[in-house]
C-alpha atoms as a PDB file:
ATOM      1  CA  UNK A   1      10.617 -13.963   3.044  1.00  0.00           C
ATOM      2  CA  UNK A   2       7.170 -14.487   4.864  1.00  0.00           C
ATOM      3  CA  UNK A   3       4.601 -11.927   3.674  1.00  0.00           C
ATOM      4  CA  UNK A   4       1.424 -11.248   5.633  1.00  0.00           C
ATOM      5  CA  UNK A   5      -1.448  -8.318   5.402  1.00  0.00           C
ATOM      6  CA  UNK A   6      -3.134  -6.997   8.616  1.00  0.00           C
ATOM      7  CA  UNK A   7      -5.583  -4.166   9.244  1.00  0.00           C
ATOM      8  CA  UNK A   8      -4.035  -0.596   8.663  1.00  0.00           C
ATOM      9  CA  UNK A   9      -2.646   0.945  11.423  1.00  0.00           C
ATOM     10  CA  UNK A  10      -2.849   4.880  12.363  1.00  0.00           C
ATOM     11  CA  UNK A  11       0.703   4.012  12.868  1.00  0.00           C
ATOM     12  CA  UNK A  12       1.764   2.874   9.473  1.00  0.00           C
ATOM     13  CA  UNK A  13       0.985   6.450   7.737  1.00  0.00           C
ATOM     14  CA  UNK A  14       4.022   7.914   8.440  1.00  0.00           C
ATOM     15  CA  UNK A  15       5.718   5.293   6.544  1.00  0.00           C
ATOM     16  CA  UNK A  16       2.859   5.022   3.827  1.00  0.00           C
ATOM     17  CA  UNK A  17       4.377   9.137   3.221  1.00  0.00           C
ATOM     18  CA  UNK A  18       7.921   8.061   3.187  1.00  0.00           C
ATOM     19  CA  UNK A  19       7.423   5.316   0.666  1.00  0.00           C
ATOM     20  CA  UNK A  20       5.354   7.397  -1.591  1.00  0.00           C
ATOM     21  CA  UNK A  21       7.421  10.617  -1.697  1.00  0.00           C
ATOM     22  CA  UNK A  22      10.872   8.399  -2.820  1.00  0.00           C
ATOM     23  CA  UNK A  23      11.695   9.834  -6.271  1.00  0.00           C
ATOM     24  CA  UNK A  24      11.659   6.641  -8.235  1.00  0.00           C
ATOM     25  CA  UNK A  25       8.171   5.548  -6.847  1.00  0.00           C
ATOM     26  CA  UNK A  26       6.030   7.229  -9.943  1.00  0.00           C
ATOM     27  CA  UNK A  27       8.079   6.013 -12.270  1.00  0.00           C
ATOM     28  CA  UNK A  28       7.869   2.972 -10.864  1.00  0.00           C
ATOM     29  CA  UNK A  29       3.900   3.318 -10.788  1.00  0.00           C
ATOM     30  CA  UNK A  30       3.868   4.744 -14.245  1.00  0.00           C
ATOM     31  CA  UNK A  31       1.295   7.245 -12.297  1.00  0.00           C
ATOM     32  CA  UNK A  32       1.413  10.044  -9.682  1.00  0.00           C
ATOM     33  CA  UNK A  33      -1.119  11.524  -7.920  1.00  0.00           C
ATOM     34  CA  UNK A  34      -1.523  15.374  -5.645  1.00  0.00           C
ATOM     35  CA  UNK A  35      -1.416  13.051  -2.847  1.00  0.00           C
ATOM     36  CA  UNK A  36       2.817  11.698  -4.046  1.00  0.00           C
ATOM     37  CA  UNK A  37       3.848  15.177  -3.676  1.00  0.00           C
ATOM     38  CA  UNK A  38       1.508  17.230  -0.769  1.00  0.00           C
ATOM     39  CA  UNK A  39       0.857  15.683   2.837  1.00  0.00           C
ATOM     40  CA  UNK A  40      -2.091  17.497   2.703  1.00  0.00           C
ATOM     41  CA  UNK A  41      -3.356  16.292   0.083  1.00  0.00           C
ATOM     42  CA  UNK A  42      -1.948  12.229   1.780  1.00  0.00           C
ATOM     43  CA  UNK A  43      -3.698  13.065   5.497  1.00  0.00           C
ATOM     44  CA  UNK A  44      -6.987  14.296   2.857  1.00  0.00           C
ATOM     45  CA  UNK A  45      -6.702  10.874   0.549  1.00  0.00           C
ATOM     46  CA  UNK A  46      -5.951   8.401   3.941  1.00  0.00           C
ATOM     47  CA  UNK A  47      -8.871  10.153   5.861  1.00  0.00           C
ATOM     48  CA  UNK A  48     -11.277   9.413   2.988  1.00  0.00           C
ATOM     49  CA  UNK A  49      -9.917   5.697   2.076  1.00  0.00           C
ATOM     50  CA  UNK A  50     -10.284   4.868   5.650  1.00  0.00           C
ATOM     51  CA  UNK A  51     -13.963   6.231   5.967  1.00  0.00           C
ATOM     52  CA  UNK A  52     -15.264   4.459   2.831  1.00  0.00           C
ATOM     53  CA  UNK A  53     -16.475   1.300   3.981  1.00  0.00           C
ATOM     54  CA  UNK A  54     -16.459  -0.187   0.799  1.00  0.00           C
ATOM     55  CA  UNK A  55     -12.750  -0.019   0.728  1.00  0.00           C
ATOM     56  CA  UNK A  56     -10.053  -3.144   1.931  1.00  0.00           C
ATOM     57  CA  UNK A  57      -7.460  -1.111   2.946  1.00  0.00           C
ATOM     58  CA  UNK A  58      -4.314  -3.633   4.185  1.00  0.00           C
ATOM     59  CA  UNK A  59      -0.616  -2.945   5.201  1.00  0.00           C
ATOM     60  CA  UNK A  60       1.854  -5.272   3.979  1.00  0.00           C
ATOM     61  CA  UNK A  61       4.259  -6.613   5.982  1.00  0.00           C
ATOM     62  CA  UNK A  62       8.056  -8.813   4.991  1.00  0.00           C
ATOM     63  CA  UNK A  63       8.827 -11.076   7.450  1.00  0.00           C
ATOM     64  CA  UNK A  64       6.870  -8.779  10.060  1.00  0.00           C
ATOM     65  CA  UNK A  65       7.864  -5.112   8.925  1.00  0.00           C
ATOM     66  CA  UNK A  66       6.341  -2.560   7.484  1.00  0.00           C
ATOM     67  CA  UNK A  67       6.975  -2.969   3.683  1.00  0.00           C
ATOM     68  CA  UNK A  68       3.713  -1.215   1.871  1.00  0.00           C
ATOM     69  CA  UNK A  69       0.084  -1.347   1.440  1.00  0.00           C
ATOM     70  CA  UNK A  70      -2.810  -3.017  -0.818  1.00  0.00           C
ATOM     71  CA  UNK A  71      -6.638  -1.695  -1.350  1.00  0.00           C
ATOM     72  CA  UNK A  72      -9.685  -3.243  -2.645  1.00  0.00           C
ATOM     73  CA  UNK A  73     -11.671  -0.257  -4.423  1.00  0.00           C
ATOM     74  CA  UNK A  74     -14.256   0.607  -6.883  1.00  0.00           C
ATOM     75  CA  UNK A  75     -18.294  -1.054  -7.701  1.00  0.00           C
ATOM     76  CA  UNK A  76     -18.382  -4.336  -7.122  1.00  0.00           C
ATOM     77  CA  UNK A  77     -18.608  -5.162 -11.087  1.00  0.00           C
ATOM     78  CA  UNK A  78     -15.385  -3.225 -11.750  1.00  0.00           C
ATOM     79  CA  UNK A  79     -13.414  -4.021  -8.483  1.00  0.00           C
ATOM     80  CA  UNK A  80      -9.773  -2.819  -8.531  1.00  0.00           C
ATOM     81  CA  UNK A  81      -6.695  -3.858  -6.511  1.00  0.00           C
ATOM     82  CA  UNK A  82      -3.942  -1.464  -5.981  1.00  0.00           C
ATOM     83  CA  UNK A  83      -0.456  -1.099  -3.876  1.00  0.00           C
ATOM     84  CA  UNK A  84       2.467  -0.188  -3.314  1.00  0.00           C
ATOM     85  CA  UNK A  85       6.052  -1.665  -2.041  1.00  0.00           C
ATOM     86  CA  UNK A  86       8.558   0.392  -0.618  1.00  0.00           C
ATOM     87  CA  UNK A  87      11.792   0.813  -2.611  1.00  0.00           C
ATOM     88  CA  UNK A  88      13.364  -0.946   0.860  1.00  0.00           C
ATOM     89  CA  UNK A  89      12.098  -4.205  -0.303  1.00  0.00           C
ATOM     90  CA  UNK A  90      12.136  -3.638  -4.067  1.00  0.00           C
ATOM     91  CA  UNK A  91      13.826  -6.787  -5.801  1.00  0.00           C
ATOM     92  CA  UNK A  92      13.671  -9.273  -2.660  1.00  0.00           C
ATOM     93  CA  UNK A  93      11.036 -11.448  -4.068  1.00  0.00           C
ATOM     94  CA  UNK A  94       9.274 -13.714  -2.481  1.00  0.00           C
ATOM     95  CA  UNK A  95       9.157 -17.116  -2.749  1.00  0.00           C
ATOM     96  CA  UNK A  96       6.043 -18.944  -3.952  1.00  0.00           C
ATOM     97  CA  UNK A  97       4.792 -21.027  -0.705  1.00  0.00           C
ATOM     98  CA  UNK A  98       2.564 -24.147  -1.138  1.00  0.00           C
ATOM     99  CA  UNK A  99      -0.636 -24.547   0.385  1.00  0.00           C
ATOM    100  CA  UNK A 100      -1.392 -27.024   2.833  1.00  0.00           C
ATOM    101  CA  UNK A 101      -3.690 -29.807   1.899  1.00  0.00           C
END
């Protein structure tokens, strides 16, 4: 499985939604936010994330589709990375690739 992050996409939201509303994703998480369970509350989260330059927002993609996202957040002391996989492409894996020289 080749994995690869790219810029965000206005596109990718909808799927973003779909990923984040599946049942088993908070548990999964250990943590839910407004933003799980409103689409408000998503459109109002994305909107800000997006506008905060400080932020590395990134989708990530399994061998070229769609299978979550990753951010960069927080002072630069205290960075924090965060993301999320959709239950599609829970328990794949990925195989560890080596470098080139």
């Amino acid at each position: 499985m080749d994995i690869t992050l790219r810029e965000l996409a206005d596109s990718d939201l909808p799927l973003f939604w779909e990923q984040l509303t599946d049942p088993e994703l908070p548990q999964m998480a250990a943590v839910a936010r407004k933003y799980h369970y409103d689409r408000g509350h998503f459109d109002q989260h994305w909107a800000k994330m997006r506008s905060d330059p400080s932020v590395i927002l990134r989708t990530v993609l399994a061998d070229g589709a769609v299978a979550g996202h990753a951010a960069v957040f927080g002072p630069r002391s205290e960075r924090e990375v965060t993301y999320v996989v959709g239950p599609a492409h829970w328990g794949q894996g990925s195989p560890p690739r080596r470098s080139p020289n």
